[in-house]
PDB file of N, CA and C in Angstrom:
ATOM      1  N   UNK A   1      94.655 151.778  83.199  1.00  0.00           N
ATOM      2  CA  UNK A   1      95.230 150.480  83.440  1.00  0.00           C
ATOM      3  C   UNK A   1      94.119 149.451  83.522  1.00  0.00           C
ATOM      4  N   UNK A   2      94.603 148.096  83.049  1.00  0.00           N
ATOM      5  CA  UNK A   2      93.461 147.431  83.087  1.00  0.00           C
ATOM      6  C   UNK A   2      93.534 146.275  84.097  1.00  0.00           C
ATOM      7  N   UNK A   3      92.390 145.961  84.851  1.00  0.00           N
ATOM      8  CA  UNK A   3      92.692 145.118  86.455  1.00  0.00           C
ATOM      9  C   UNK A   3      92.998 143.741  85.934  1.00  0.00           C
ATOM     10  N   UNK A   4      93.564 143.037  86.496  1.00  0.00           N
ATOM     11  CA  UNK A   4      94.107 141.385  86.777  1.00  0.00           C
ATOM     12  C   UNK A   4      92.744 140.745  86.153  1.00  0.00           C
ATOM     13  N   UNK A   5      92.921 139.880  85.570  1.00  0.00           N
ATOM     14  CA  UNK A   5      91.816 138.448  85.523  1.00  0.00           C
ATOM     15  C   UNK A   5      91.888 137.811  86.317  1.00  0.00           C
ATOM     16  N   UNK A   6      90.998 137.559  87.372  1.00  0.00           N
ATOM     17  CA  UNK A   6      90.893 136.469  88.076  1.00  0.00           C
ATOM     18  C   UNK A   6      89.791 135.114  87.493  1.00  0.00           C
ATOM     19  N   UNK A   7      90.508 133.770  87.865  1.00  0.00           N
ATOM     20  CA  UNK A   7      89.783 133.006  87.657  1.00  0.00           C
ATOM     21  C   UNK A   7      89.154 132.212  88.478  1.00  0.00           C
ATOM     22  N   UNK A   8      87.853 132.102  88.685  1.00  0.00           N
ATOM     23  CA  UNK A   8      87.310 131.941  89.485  1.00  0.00           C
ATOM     24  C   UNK A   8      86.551 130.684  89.832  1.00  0.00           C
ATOM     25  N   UNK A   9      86.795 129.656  88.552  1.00  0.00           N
ATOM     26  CA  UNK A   9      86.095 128.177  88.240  1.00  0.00           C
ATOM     27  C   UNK A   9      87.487 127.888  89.017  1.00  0.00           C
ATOM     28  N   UNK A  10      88.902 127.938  89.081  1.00  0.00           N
ATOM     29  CA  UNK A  10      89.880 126.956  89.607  1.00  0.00           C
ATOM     30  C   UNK A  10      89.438 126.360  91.150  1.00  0.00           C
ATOM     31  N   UNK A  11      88.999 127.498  91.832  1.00  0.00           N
ATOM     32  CA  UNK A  11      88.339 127.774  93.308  1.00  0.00           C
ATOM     33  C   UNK A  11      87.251 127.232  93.505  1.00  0.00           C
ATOM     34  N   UNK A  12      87.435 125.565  93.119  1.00  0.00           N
ATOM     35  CA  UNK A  12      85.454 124.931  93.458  1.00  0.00           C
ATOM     36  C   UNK A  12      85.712 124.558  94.631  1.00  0.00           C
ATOM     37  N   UNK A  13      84.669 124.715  95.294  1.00  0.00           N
ATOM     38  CA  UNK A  13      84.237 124.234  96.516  1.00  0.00           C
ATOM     39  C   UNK A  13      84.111 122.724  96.791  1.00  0.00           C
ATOM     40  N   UNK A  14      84.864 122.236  97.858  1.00  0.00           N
ATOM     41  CA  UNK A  14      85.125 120.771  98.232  1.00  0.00           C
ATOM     42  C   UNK A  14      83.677 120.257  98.468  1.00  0.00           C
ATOM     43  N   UNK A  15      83.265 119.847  97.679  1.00  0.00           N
ATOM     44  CA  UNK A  15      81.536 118.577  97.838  1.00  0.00           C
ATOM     45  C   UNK A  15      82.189 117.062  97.884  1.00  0.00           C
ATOM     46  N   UNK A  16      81.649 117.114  98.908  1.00  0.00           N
ATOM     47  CA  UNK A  16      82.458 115.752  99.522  1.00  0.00           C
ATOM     48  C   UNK A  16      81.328 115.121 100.957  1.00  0.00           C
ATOM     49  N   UNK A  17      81.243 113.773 100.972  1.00  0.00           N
ATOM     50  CA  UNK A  17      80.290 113.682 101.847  1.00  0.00           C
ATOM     51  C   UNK A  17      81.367 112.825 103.092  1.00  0.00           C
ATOM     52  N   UNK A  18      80.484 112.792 104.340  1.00  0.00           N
ATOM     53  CA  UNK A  18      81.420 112.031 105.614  1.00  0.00           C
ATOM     54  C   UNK A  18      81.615 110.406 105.043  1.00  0.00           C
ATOM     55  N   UNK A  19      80.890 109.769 104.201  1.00  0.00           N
ATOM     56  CA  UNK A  19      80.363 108.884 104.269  1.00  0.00           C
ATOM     57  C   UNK A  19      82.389 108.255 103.084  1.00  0.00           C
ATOM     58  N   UNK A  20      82.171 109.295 102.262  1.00  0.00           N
ATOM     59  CA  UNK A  20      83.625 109.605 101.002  1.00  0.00           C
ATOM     60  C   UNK A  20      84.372 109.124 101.935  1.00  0.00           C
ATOM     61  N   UNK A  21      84.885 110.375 103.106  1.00  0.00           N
ATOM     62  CA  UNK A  21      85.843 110.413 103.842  1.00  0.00           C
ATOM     63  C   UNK A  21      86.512 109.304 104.251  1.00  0.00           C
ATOM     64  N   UNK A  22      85.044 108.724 105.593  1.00  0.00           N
ATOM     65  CA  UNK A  22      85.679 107.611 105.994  1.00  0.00           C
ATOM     66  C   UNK A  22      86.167 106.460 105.046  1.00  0.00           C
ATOM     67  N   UNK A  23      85.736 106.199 103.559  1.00  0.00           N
ATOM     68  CA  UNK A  23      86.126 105.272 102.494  1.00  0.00           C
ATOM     69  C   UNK A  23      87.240 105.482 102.166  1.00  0.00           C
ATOM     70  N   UNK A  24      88.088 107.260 102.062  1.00  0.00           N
ATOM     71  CA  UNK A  24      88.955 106.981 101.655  1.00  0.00           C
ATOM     72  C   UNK A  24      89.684 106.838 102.740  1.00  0.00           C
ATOM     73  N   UNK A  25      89.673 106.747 104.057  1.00  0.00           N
ATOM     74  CA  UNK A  25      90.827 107.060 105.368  1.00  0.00           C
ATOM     75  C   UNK A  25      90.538 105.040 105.007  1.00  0.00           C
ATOM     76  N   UNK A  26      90.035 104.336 105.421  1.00  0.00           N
ATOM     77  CA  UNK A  26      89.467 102.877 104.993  1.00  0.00           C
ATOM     78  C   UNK A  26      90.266 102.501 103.856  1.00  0.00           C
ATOM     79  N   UNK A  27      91.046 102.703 102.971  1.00  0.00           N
ATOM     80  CA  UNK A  27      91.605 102.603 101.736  1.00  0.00           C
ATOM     81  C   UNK A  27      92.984 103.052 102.218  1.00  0.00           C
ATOM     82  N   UNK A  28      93.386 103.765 102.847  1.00  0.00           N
ATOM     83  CA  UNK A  28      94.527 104.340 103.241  1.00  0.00           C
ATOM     84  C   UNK A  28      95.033 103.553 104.028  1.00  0.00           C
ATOM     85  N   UNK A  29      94.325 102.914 105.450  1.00  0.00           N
ATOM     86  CA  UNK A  29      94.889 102.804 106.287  1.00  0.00           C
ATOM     87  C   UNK A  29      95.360 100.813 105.476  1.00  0.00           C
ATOM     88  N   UNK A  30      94.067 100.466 105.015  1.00  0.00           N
ATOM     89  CA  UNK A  30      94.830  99.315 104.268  1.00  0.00           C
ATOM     90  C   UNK A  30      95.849  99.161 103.145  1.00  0.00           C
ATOM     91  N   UNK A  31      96.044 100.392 102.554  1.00  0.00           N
ATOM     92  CA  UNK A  31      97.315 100.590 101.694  1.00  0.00           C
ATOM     93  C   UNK A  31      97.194 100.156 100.393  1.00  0.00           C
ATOM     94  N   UNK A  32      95.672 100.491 100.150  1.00  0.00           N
ATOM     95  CA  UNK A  32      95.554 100.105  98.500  1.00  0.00           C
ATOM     96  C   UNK A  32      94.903 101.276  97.812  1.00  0.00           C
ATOM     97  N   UNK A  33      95.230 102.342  96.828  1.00  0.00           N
ATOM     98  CA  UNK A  33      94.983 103.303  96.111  1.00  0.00           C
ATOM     99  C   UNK A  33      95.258 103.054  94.848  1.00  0.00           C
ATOM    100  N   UNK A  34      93.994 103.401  94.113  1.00  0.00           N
ATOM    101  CA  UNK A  34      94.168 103.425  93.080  1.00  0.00           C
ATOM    102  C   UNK A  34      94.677 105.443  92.877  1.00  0.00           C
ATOM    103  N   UNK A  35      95.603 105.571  91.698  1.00  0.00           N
ATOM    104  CA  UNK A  35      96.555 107.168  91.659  1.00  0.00           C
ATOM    105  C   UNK A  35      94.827 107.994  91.024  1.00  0.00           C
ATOM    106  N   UNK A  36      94.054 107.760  89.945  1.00  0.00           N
ATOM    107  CA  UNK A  36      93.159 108.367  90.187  1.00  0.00           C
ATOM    108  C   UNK A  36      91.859 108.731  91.262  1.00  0.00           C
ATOM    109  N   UNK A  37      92.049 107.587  92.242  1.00  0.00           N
ATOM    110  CA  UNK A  37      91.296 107.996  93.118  1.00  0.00           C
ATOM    111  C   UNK A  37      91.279 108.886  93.931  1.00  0.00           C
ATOM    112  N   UNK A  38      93.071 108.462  94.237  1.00  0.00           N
ATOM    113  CA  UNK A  38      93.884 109.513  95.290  1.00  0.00           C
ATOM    114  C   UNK A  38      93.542 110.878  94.767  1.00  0.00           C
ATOM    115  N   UNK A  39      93.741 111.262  93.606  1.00  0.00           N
ATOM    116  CA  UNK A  39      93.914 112.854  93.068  1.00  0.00           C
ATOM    117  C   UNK A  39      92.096 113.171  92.934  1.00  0.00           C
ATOM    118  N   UNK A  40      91.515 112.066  93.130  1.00  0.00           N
ATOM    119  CA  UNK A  40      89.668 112.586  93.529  1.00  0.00           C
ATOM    120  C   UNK A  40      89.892 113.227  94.711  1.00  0.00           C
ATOM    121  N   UNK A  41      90.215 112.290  95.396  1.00  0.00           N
ATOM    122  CA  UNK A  41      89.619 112.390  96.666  1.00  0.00           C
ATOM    123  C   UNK A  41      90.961 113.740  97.412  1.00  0.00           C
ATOM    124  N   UNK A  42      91.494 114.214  96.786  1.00  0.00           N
ATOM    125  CA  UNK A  42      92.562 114.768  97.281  1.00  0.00           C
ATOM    126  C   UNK A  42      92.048 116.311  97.038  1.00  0.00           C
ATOM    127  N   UNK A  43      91.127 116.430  95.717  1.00  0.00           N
ATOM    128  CA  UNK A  43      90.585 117.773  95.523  1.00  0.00           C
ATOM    129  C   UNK A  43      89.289 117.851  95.560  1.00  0.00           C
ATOM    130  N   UNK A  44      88.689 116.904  96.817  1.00  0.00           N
ATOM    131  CA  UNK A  44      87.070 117.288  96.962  1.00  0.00           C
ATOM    132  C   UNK A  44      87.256 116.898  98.339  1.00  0.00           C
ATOM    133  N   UNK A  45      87.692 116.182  99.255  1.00  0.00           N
ATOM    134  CA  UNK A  45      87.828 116.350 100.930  1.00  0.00           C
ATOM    135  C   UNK A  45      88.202 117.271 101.469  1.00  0.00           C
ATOM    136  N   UNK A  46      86.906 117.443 102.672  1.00  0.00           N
ATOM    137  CA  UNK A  46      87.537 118.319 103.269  1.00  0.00           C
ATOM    138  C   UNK A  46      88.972 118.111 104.419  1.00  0.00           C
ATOM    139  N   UNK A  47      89.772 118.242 104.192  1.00  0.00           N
ATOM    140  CA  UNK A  47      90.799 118.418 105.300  1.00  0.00           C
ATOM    141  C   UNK A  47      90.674 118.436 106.698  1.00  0.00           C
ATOM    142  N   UNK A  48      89.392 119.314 106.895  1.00  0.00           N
ATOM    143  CA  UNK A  48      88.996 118.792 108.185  1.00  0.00           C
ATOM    144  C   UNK A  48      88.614 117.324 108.507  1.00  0.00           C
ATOM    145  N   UNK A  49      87.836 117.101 107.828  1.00  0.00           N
ATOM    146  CA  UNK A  49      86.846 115.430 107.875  1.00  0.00           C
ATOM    147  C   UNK A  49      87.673 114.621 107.922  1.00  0.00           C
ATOM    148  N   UNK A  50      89.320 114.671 107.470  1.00  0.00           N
ATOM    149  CA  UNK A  50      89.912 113.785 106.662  1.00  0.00           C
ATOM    150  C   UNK A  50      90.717 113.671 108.283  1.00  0.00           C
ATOM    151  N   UNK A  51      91.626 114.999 108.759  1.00  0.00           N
ATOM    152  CA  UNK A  51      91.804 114.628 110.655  1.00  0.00           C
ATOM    153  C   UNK A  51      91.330 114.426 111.194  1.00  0.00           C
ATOM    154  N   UNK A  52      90.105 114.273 111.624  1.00  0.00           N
ATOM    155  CA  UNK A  52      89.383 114.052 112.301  1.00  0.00           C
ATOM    156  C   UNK A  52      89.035 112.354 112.315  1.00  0.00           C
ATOM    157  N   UNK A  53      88.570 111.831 111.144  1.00  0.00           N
ATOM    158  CA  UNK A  53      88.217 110.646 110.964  1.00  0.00           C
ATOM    159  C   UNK A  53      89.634 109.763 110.806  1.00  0.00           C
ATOM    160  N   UNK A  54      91.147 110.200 110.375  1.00  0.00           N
ATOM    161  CA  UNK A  54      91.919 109.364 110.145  1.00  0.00           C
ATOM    162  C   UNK A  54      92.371 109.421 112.465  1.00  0.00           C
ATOM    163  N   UNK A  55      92.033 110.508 112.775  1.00  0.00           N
ATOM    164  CA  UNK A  55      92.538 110.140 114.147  1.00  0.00           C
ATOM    165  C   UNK A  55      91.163 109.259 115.074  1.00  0.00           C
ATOM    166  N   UNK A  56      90.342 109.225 114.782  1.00  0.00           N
ATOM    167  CA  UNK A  56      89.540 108.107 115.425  1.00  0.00           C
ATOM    168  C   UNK A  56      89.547 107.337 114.763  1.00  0.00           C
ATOM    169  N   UNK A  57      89.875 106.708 113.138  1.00  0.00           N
ATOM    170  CA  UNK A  57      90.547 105.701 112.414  1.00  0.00           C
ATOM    171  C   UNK A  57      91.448 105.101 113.595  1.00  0.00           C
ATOM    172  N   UNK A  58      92.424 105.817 114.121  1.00  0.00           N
ATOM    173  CA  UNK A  58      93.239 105.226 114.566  1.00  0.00           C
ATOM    174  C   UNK A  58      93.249 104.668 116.006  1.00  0.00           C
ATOM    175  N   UNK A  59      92.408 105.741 116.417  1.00  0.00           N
ATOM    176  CA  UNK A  59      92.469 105.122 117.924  1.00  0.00           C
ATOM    177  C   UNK A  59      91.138 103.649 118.033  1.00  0.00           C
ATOM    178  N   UNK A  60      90.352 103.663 117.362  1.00  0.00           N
ATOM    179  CA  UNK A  60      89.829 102.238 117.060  1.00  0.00           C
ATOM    180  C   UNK A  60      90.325 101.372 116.737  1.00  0.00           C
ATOM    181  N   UNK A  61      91.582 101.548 115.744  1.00  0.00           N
ATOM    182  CA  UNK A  61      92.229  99.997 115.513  1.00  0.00           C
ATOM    183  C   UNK A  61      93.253  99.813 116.830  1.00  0.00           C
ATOM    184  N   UNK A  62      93.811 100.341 117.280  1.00  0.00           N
ATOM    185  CA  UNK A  62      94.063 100.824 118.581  1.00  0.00           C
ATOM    186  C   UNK A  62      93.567 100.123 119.608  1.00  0.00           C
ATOM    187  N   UNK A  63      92.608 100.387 120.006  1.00  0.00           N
ATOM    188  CA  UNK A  63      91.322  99.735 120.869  1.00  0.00           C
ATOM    189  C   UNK A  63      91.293  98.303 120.329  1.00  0.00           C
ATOM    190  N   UNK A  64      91.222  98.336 119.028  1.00  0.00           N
ATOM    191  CA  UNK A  64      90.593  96.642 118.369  1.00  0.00           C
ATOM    192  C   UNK A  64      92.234  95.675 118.736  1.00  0.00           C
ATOM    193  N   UNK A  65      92.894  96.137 118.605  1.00  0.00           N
ATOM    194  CA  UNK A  65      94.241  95.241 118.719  1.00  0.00           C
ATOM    195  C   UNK A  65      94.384  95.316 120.246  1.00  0.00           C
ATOM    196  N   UNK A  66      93.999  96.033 121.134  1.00  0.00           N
ATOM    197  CA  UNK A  66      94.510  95.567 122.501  1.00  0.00           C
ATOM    198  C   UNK A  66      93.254  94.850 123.174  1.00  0.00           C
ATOM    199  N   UNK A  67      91.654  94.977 122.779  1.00  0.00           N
ATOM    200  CA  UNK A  67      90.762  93.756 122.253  1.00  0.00           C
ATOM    201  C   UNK A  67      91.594  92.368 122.316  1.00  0.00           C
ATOM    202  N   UNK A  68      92.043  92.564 121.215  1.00  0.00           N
ATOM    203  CA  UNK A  68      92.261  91.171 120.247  1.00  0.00           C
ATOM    204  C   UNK A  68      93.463  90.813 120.977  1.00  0.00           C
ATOM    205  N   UNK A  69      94.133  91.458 121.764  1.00  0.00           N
ATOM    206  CA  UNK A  69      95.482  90.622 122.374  1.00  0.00           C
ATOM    207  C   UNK A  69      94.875  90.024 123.544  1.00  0.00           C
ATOM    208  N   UNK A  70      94.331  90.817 124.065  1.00  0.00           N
ATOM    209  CA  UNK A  70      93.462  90.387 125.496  1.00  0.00           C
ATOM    210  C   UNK A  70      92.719  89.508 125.285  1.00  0.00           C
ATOM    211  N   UNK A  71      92.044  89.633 123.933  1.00  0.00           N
ATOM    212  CA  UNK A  71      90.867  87.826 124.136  1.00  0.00           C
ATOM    213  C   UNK A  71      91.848  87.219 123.709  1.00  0.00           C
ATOM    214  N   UNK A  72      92.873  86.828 123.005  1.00  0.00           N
ATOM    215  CA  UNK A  72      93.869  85.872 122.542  1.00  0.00           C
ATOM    216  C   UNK A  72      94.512  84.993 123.923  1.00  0.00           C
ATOM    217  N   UNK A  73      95.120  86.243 124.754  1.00  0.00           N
ATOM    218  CA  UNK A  73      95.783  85.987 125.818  1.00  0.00           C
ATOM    219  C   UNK A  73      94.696  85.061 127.159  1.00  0.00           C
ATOM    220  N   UNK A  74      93.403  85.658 126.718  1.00  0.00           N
ATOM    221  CA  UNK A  74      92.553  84.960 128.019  1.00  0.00           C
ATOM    222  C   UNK A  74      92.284  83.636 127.516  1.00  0.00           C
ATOM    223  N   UNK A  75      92.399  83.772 126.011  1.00  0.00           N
ATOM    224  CA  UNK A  75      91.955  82.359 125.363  1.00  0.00           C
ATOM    225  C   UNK A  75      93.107  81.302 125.429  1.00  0.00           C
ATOM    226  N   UNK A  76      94.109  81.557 125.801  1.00  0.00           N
ATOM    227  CA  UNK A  76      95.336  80.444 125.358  1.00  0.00           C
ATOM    228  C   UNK A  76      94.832  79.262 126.648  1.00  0.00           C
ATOM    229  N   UNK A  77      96.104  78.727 126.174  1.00  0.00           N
ATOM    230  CA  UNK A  77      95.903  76.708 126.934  1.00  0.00           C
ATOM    231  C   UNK A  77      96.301  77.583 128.446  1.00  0.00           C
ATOM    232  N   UNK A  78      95.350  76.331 129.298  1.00  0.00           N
ATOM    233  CA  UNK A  78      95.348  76.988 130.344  1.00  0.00           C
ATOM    234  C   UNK A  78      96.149  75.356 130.897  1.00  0.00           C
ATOM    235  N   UNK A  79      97.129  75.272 131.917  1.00  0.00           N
ATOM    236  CA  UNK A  79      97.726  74.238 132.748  1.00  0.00           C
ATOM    237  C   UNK A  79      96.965  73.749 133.548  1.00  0.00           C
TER     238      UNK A  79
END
């Protein structure tokens, strides 16, 4: 009997730098993708990098908007 072919080029290894990541979570969270970028960046991130950075993505804008309500609010007309 003769064994299975495996192919072994489909299985590349995600090369991807932190620097990618945060650009594409930065692109996401503003809601502009280009469809070939998406399918880059979709088969060279790592998955880890990508939770990690979209959840402190978030808790910074987070932080920046209750910032920004608080200096707004200290800044208004005062009587």
């Amino acid at each position: 009997m003769s064994e299975p072919c495996i192919d072994t080029t489909a299985a590349a290894p995600r090369k991807s730098s932190f620097l990618r990541t945060v650009r594409a979570i930065a692109w996401s969270f503003f809601g502009v993708r280009r469809n070939s970028a998406y399918k880059e960046d979709l088969a060279s991130l790592n998955p880890f990098h990508v939770i990690i950075t979209g959840i402190a993505a978030a808790v910074l804008l987070v932080i920046a908007l209750i910032v920004l309500v608080n200096w707004v609010v200290a800044a208004g007309p005062h009587p």
